[in-house]
C-alpha atoms as a PDB file:
ATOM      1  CA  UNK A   1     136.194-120.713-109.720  1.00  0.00           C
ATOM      2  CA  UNK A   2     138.872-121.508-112.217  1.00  0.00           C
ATOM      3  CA  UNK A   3     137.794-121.828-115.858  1.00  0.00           C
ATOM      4  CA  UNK A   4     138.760-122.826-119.082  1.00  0.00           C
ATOM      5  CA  UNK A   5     137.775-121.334-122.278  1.00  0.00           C
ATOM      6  CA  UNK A   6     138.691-124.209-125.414  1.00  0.00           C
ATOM      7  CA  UNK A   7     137.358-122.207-129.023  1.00  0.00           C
ATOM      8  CA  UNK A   8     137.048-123.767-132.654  1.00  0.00           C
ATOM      9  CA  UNK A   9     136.771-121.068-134.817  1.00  0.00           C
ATOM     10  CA  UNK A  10     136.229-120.424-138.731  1.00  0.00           C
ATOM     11  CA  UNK A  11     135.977-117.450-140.769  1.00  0.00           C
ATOM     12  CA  UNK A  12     135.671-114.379-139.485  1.00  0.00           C
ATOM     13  CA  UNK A  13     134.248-115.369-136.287  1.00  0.00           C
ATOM     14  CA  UNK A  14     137.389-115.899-135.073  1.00  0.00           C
ATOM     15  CA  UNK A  15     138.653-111.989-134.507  1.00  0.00           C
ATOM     16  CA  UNK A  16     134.997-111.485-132.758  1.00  0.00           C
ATOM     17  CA  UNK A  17     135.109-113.996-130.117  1.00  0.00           C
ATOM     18  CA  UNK A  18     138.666-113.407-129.526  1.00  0.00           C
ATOM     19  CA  UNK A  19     137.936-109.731-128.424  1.00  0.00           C
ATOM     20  CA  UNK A  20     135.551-110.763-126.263  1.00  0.00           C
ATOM     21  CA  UNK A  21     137.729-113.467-124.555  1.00  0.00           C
ATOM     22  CA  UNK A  22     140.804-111.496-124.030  1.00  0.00           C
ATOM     23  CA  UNK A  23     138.871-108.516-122.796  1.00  0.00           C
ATOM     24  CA  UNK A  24     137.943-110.765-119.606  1.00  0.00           C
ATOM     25  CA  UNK A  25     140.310-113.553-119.778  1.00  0.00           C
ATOM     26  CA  UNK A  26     144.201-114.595-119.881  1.00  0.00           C
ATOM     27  CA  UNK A  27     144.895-116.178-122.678  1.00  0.00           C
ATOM     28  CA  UNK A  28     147.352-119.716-122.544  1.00  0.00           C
ATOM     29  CA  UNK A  29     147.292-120.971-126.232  1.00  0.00           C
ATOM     30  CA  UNK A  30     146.032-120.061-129.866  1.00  0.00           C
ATOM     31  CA  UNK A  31     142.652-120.914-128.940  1.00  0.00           C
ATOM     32  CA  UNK A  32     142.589-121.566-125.284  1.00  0.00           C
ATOM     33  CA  UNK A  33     141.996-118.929-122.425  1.00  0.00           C
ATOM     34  CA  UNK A  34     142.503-119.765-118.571  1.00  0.00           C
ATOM     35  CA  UNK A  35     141.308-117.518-115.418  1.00  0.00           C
ATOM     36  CA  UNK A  36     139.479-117.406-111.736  1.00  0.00           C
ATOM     37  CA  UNK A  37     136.432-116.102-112.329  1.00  0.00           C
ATOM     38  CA  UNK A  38     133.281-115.511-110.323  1.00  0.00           C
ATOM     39  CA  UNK A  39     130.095-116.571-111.685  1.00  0.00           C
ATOM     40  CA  UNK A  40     128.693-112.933-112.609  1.00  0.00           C
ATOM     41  CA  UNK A  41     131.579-112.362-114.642  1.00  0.00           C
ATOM     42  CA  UNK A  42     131.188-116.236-115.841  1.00  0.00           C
ATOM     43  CA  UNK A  43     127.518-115.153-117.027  1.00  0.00           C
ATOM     44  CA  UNK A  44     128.802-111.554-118.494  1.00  0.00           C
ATOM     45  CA  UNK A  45     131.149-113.689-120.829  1.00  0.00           C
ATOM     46  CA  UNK A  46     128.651-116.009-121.807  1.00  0.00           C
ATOM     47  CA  UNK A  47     125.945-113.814-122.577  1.00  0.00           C
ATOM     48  CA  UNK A  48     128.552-111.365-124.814  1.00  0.00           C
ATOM     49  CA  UNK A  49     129.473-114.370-126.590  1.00  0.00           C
ATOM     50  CA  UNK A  50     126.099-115.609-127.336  1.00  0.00           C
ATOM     51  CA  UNK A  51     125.584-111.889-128.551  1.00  0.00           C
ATOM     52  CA  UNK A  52     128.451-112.150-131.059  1.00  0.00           C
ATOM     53  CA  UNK A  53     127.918-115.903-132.352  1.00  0.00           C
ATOM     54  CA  UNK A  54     127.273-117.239-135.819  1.00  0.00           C
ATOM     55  CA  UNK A  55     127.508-120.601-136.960  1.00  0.00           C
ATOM     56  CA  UNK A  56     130.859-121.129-137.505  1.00  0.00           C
ATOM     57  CA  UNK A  57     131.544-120.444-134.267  1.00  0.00           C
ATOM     58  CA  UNK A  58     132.333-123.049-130.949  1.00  0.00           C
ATOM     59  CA  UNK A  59     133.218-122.128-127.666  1.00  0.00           C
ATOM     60  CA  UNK A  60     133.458-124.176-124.123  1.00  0.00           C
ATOM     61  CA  UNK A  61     133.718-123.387-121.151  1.00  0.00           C
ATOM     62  CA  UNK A  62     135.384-125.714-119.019  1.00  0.00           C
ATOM     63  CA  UNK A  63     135.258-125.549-114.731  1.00  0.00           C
ATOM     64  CA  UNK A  64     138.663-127.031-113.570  1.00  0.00           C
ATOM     65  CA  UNK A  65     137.595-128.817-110.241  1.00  0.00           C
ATOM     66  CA  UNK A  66     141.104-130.516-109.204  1.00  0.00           C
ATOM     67  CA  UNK A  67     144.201-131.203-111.503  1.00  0.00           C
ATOM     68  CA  UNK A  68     142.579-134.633-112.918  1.00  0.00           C
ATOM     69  CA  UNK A  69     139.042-133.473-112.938  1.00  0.00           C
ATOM     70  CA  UNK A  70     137.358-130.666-115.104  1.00  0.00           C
ATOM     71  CA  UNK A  71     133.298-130.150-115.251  1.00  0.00           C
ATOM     72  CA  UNK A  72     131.867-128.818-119.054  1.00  0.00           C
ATOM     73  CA  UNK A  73     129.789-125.950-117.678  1.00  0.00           C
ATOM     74  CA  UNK A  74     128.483-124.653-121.328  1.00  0.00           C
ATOM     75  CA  UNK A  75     128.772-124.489-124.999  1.00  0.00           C
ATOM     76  CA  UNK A  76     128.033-121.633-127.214  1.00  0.00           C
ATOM     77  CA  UNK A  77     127.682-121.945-130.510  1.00  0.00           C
ATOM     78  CA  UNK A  78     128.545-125.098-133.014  1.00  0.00           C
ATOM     79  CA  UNK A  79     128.679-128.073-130.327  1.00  0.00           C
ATOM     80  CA  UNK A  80     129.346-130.352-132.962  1.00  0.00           C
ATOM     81  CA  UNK A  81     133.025-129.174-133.472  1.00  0.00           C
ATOM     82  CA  UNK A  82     133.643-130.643-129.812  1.00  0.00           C
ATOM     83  CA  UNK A  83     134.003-134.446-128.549  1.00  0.00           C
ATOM     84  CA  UNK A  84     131.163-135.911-126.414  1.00  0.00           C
END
């Protein structure tokens, strides 16, 4: 599946989520990472993320279904620094 990682960082947060991102994913922007992925790898992310969150940290994950049509899969962390 393809996926999209969108981040809203503060703080120090920022270097520890990064690391964990770029050590599985490509990364496409200043806080935006792209890839295929399969779902154990999807869960491996998550999971390593959740390990390393605080509360100044925000990270989506985003499955990219067709070009017009993307699916929110999960949130970890702050999901107030995201739109509905």
């Amino acid at each position: 599946m393809m996926v999209t990682f969108v981040s809203q960082y503060e703080k120090k947060t920022l270097n520890r989520a990064r690391r964990v991102l770029d050590s599985f994913v490509n990364r496409i922007g200043d806080n935006a990472w792209q890839t295929v992925i399969t779902q154990e790898r999807l869960n491996a992310v998550k999971k390593l993320l959740r390990k390393t969150a605080s509360k100044n940290t925000a990270v989506s994950c985003h499955w990219i279904r067709s070009r017009a049509r993307s699916e929110l899969v999960w949130v970890v962390g702050n999901r107030d620094k995201f739109n509905r």
